[in-house]
PDB file of N, CA and C in Angstrom:
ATOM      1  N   UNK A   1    -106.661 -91.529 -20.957  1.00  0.00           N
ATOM      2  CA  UNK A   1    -106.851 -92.957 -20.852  1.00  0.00           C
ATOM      3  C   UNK A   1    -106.952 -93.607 -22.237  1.00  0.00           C
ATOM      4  N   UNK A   2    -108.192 -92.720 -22.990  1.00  0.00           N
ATOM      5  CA  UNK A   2    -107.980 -93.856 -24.135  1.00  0.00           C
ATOM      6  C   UNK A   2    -106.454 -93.590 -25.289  1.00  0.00           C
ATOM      7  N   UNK A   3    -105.863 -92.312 -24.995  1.00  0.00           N
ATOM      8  CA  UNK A   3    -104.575 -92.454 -25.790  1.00  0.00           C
ATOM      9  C   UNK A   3    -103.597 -93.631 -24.935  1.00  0.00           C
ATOM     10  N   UNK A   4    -103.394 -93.727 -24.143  1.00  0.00           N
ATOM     11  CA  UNK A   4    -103.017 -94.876 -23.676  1.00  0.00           C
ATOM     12  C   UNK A   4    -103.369 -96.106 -24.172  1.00  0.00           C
ATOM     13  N   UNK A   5    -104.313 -96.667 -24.178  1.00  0.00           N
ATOM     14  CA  UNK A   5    -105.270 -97.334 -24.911  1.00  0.00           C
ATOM     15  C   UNK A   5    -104.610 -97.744 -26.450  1.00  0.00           C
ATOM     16  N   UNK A   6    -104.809 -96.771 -26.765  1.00  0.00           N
ATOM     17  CA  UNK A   6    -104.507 -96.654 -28.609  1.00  0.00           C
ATOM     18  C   UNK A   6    -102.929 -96.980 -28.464  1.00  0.00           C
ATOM     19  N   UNK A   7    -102.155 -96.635 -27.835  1.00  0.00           N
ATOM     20  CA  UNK A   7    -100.636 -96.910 -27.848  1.00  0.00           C
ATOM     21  C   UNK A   7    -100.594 -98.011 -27.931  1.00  0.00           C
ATOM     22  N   UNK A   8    -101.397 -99.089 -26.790  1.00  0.00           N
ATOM     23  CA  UNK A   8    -100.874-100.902 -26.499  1.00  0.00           C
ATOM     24  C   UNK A   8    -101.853-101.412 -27.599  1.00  0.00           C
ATOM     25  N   UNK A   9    -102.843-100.977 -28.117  1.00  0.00           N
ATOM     26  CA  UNK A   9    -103.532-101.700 -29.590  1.00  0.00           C
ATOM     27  C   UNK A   9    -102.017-101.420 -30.511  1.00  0.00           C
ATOM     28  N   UNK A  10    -101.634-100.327 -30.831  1.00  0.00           N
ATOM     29  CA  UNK A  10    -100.267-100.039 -31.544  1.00  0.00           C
ATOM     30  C   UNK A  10     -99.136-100.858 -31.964  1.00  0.00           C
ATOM     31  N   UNK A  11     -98.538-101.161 -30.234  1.00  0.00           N
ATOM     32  CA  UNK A  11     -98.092-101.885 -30.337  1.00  0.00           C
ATOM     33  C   UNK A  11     -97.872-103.570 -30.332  1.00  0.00           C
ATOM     34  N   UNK A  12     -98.977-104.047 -30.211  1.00  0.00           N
ATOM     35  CA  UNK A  12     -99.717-105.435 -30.141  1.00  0.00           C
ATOM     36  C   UNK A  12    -100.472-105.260 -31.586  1.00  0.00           C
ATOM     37  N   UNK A  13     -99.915-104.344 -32.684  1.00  0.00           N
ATOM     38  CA  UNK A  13     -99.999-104.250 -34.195  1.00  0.00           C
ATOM     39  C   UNK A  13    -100.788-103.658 -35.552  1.00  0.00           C
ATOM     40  N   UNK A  14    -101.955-103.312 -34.205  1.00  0.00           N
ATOM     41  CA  UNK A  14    -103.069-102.367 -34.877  1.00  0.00           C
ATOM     42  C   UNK A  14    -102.861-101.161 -35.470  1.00  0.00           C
ATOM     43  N   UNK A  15    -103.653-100.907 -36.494  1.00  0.00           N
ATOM     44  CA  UNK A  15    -103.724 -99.444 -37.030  1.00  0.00           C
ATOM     45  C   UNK A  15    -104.761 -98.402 -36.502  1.00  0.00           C
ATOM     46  N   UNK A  16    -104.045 -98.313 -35.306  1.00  0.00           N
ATOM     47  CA  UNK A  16    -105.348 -97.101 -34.670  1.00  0.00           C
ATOM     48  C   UNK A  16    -105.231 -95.587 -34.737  1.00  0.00           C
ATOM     49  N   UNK A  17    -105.878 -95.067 -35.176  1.00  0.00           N
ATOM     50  CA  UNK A  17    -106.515 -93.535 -35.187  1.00  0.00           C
ATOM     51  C   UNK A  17    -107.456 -93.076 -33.842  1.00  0.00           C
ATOM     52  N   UNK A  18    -107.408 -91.871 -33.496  1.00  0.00           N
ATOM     53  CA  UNK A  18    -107.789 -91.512 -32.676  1.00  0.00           C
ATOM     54  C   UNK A  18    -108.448 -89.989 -32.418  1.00  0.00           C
ATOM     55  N   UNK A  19    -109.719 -90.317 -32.772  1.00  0.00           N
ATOM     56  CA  UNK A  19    -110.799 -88.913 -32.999  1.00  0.00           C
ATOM     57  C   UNK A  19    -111.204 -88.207 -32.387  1.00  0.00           C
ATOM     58  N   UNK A  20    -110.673 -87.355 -32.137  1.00  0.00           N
ATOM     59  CA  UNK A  20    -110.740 -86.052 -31.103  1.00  0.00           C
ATOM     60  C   UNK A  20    -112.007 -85.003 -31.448  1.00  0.00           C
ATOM     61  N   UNK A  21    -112.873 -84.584 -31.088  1.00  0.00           N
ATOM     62  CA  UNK A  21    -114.111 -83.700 -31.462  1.00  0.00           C
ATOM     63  C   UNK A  21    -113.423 -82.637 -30.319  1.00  0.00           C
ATOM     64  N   UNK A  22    -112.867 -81.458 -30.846  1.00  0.00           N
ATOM     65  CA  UNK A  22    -112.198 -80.264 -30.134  1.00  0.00           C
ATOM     66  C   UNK A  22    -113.380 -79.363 -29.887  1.00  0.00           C
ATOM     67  N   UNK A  23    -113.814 -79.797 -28.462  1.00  0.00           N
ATOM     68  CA  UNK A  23    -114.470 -78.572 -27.546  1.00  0.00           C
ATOM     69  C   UNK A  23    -113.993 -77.307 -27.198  1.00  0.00           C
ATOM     70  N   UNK A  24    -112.595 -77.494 -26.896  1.00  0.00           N
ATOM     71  CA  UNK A  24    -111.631 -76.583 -26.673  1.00  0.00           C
ATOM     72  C   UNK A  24    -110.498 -76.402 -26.888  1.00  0.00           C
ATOM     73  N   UNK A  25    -110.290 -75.224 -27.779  1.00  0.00           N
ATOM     74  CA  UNK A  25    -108.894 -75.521 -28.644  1.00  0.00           C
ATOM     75  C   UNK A  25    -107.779 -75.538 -27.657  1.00  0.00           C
ATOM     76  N   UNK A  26    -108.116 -74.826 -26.935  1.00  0.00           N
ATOM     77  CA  UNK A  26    -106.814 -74.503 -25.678  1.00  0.00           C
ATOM     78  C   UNK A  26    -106.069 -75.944 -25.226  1.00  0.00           C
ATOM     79  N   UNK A  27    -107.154 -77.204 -25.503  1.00  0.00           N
ATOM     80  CA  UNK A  27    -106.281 -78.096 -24.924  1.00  0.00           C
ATOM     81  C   UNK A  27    -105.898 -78.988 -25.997  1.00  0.00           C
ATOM     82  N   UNK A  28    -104.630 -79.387 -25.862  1.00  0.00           N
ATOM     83  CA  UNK A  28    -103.744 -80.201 -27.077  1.00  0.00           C
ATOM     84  C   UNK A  28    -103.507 -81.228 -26.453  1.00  0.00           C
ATOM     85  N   UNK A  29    -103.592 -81.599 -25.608  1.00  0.00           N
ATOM     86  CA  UNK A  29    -103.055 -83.124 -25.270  1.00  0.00           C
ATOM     87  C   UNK A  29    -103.654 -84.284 -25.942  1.00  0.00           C
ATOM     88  N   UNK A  30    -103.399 -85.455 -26.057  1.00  0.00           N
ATOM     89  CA  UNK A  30    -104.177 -86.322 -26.569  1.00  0.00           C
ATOM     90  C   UNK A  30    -103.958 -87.737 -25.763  1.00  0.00           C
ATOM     91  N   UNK A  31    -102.829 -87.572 -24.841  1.00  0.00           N
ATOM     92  CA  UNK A  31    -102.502 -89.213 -23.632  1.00  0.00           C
ATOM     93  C   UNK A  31    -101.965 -90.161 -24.970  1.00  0.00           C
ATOM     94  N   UNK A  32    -101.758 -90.374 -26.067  1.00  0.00           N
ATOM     95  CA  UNK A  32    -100.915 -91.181 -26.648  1.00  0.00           C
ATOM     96  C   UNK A  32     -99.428 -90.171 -27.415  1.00  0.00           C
ATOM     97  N   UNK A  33     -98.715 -91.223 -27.808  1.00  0.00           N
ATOM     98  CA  UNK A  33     -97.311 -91.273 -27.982  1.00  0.00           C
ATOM     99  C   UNK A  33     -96.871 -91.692 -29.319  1.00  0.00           C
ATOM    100  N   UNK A  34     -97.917 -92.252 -29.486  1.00  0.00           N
ATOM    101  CA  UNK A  34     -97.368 -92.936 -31.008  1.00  0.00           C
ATOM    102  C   UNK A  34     -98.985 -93.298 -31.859  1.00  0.00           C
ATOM    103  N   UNK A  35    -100.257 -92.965 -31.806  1.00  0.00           N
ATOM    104  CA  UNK A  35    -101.283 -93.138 -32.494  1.00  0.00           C
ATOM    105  C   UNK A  35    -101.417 -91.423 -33.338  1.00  0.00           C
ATOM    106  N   UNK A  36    -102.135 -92.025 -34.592  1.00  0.00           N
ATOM    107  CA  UNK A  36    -102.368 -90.775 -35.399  1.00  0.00           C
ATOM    108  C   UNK A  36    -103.729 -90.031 -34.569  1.00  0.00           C
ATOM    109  N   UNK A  37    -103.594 -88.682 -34.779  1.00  0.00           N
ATOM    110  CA  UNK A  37    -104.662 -87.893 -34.306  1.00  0.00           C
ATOM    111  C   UNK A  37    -105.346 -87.494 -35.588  1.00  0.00           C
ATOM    112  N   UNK A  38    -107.033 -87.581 -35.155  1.00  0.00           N
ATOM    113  CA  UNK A  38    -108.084 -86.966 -36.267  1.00  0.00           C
ATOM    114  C   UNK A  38    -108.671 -85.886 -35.406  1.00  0.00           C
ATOM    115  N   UNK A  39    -108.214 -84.865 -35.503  1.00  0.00           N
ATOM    116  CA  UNK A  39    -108.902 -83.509 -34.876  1.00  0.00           C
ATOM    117  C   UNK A  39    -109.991 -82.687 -35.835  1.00  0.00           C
ATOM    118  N   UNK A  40    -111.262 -82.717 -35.141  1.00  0.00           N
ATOM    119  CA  UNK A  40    -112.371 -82.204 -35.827  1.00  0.00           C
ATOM    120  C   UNK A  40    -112.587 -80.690 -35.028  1.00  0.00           C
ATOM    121  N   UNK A  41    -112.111 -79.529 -35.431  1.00  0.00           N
ATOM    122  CA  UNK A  41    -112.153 -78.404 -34.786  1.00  0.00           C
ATOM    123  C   UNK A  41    -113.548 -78.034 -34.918  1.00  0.00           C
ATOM    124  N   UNK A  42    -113.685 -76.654 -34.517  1.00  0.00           N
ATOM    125  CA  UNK A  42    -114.805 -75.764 -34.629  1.00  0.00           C
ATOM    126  C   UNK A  42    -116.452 -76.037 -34.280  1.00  0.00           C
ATOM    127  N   UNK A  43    -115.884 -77.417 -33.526  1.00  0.00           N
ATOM    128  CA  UNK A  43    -117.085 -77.987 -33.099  1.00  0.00           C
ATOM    129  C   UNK A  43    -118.068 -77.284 -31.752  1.00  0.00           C
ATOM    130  N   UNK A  44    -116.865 -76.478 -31.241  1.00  0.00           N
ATOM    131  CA  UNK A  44    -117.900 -75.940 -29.737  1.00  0.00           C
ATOM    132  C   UNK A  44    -118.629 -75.149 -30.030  1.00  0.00           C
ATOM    133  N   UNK A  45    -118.722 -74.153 -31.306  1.00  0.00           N
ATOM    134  CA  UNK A  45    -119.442 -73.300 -31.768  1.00  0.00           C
ATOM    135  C   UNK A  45    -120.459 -73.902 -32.103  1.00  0.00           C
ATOM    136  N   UNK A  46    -120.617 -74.658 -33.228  1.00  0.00           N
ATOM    137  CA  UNK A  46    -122.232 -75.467 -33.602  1.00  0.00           C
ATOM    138  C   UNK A  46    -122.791 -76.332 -32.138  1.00  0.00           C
ATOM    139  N   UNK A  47    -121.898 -76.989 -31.313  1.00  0.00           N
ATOM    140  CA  UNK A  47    -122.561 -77.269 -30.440  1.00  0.00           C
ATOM    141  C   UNK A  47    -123.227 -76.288 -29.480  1.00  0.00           C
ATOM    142  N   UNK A  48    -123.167 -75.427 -29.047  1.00  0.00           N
ATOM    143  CA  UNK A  48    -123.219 -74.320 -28.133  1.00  0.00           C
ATOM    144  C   UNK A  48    -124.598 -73.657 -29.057  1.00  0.00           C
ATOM    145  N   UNK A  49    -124.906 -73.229 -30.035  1.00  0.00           N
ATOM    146  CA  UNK A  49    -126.040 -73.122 -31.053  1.00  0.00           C
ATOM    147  C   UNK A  49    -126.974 -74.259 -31.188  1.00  0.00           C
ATOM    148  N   UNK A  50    -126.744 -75.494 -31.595  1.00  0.00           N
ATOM    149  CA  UNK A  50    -127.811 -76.501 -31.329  1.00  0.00           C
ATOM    150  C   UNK A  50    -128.056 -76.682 -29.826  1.00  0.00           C
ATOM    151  N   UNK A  51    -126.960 -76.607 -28.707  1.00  0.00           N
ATOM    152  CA  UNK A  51    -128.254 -76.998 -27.245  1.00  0.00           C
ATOM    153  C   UNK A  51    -128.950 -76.105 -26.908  1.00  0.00           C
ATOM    154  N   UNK A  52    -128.400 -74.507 -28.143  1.00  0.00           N
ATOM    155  CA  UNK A  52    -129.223 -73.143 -27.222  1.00  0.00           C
ATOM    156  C   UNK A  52    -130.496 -73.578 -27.909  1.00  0.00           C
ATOM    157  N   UNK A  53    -130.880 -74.278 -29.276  1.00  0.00           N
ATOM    158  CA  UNK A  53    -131.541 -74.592 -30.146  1.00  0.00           C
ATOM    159  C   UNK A  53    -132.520 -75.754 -29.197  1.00  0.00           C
ATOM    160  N   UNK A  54    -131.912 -76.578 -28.713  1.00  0.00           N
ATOM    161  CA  UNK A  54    -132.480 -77.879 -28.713  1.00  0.00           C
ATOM    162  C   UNK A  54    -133.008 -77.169 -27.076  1.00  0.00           C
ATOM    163  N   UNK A  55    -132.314 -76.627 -26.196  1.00  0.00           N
ATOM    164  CA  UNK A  55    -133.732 -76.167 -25.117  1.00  0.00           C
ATOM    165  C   UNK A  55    -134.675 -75.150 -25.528  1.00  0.00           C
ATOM    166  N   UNK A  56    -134.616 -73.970 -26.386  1.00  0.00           N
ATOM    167  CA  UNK A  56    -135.582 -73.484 -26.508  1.00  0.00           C
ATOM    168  C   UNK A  56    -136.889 -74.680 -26.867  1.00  0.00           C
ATOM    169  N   UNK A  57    -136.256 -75.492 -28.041  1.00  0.00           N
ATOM    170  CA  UNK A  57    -137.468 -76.078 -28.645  1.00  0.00           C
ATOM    171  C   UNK A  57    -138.154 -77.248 -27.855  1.00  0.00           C
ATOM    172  N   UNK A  58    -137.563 -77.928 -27.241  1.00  0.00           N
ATOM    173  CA  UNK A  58    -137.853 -78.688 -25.982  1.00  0.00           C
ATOM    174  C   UNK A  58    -138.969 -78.047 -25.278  1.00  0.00           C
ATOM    175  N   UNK A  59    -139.028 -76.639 -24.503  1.00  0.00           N
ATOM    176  CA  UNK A  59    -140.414 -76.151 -24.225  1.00  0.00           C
ATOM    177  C   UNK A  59    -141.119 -75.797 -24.165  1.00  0.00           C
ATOM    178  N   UNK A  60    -140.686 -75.192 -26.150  1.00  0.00           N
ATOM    179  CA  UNK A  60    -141.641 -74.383 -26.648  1.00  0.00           C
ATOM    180  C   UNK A  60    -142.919 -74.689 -27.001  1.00  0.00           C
ATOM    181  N   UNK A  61    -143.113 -76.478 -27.293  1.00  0.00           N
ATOM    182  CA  UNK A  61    -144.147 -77.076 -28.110  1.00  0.00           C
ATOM    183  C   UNK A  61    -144.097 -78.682 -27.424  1.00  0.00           C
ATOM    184  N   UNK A  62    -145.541 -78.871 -27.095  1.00  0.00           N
ATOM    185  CA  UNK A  62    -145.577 -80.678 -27.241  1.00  0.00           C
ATOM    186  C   UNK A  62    -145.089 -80.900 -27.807  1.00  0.00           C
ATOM    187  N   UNK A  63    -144.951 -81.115 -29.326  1.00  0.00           N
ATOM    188  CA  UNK A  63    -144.751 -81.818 -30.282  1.00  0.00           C
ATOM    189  C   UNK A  63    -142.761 -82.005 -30.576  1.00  0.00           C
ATOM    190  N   UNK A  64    -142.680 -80.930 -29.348  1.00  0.00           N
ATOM    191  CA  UNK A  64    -141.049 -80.260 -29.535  1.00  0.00           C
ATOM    192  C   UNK A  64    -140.211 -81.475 -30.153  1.00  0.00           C
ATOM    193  N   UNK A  65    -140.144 -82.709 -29.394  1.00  0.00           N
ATOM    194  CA  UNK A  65    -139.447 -83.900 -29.672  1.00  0.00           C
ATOM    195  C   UNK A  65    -138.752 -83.919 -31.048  1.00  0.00           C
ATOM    196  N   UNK A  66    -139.931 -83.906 -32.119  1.00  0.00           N
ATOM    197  CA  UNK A  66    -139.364 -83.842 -33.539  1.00  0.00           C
ATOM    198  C   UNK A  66    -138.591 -82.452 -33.983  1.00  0.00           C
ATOM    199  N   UNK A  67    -138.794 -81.382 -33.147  1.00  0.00           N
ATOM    200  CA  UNK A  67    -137.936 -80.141 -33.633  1.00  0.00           C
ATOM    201  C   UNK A  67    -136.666 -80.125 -32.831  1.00  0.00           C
ATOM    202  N   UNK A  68    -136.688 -81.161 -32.186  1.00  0.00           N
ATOM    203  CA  UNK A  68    -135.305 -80.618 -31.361  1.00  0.00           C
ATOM    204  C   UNK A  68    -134.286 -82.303 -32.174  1.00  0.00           C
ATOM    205  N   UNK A  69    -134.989 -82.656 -32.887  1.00  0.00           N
ATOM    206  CA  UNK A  69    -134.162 -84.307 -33.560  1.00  0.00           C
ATOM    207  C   UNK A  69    -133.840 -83.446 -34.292  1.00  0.00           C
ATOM    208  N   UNK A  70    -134.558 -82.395 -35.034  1.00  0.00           N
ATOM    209  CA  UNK A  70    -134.117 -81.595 -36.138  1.00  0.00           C
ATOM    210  C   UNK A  70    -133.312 -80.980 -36.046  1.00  0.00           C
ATOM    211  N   UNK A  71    -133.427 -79.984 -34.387  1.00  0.00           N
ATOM    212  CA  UNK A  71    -131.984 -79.164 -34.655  1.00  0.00           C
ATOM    213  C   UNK A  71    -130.907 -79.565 -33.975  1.00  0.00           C
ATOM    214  N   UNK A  72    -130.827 -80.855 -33.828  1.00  0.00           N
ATOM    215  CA  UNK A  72    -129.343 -81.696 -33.368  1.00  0.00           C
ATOM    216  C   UNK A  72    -128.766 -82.068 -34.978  1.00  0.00           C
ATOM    217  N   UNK A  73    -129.830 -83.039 -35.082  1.00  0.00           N
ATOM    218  CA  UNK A  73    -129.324 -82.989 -37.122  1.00  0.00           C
ATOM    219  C   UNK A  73    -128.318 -81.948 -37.572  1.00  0.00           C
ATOM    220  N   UNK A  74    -129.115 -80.856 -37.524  1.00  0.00           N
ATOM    221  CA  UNK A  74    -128.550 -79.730 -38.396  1.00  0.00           C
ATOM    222  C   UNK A  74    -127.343 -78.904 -37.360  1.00  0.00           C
ATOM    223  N   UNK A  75    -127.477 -79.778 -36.348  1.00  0.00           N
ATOM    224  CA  UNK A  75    -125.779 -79.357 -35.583  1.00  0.00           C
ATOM    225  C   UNK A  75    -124.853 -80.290 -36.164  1.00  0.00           C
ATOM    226  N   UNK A  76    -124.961 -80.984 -36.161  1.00  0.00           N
ATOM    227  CA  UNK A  76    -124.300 -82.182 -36.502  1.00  0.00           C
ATOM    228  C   UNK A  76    -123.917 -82.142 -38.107  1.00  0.00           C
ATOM    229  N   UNK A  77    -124.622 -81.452 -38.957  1.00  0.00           N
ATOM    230  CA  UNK A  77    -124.708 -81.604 -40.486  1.00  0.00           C
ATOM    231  C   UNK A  77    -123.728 -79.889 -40.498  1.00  0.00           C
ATOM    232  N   UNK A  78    -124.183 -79.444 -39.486  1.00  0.00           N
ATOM    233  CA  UNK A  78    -122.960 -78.092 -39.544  1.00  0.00           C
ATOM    234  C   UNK A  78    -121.338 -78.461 -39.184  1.00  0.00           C
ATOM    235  N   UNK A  79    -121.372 -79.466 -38.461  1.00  0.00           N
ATOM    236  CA  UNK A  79    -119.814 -79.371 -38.016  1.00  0.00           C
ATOM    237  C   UNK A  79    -119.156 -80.241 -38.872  1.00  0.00           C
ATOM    238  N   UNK A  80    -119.637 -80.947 -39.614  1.00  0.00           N
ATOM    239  CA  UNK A  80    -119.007 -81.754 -41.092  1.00  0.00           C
ATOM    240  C   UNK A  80    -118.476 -80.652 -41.763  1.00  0.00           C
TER     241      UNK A  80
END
């Protein structure tokens, strides 16, 4: 849908890009025809590590809230 999307901004003159966060490499499609692709690979790995991260810490501790902001951060600061 939204490569579709990005095609009629395209052609009605826009410069659109279109940012893909690759969960799974297996799939290549993107639904547009004519917009540039920004593919951010290797992302399912750090994600898959921060939610194993972010439920342990969730019920390990009251206070968990601030350790689990932390280890989304540092998922997020990994897949850059």
């Amino acid at each position: 849908m939204s490569g579709r999307m990005a095609d009629v901004l395209i052609k009605a003159g826009h410069d659109v890009v279109l940012f893909i966060p690759e969960y799974d490499p297996s799939v290549t499609i993107n639904g547009s025809k004519i917009a540039k692709i920004w593919r951010m690979k290797n992302i399912s790995d750090a994600l898959v590590r921060g939610m194993n991260d972010f439920g342990a810490l969730l019920f390990a501790d009251p206070y968990g809230i601030f350790f689990v902001r932390r280890a989304v951060e540092n998922t997020l600061a990994e897949v850059r």
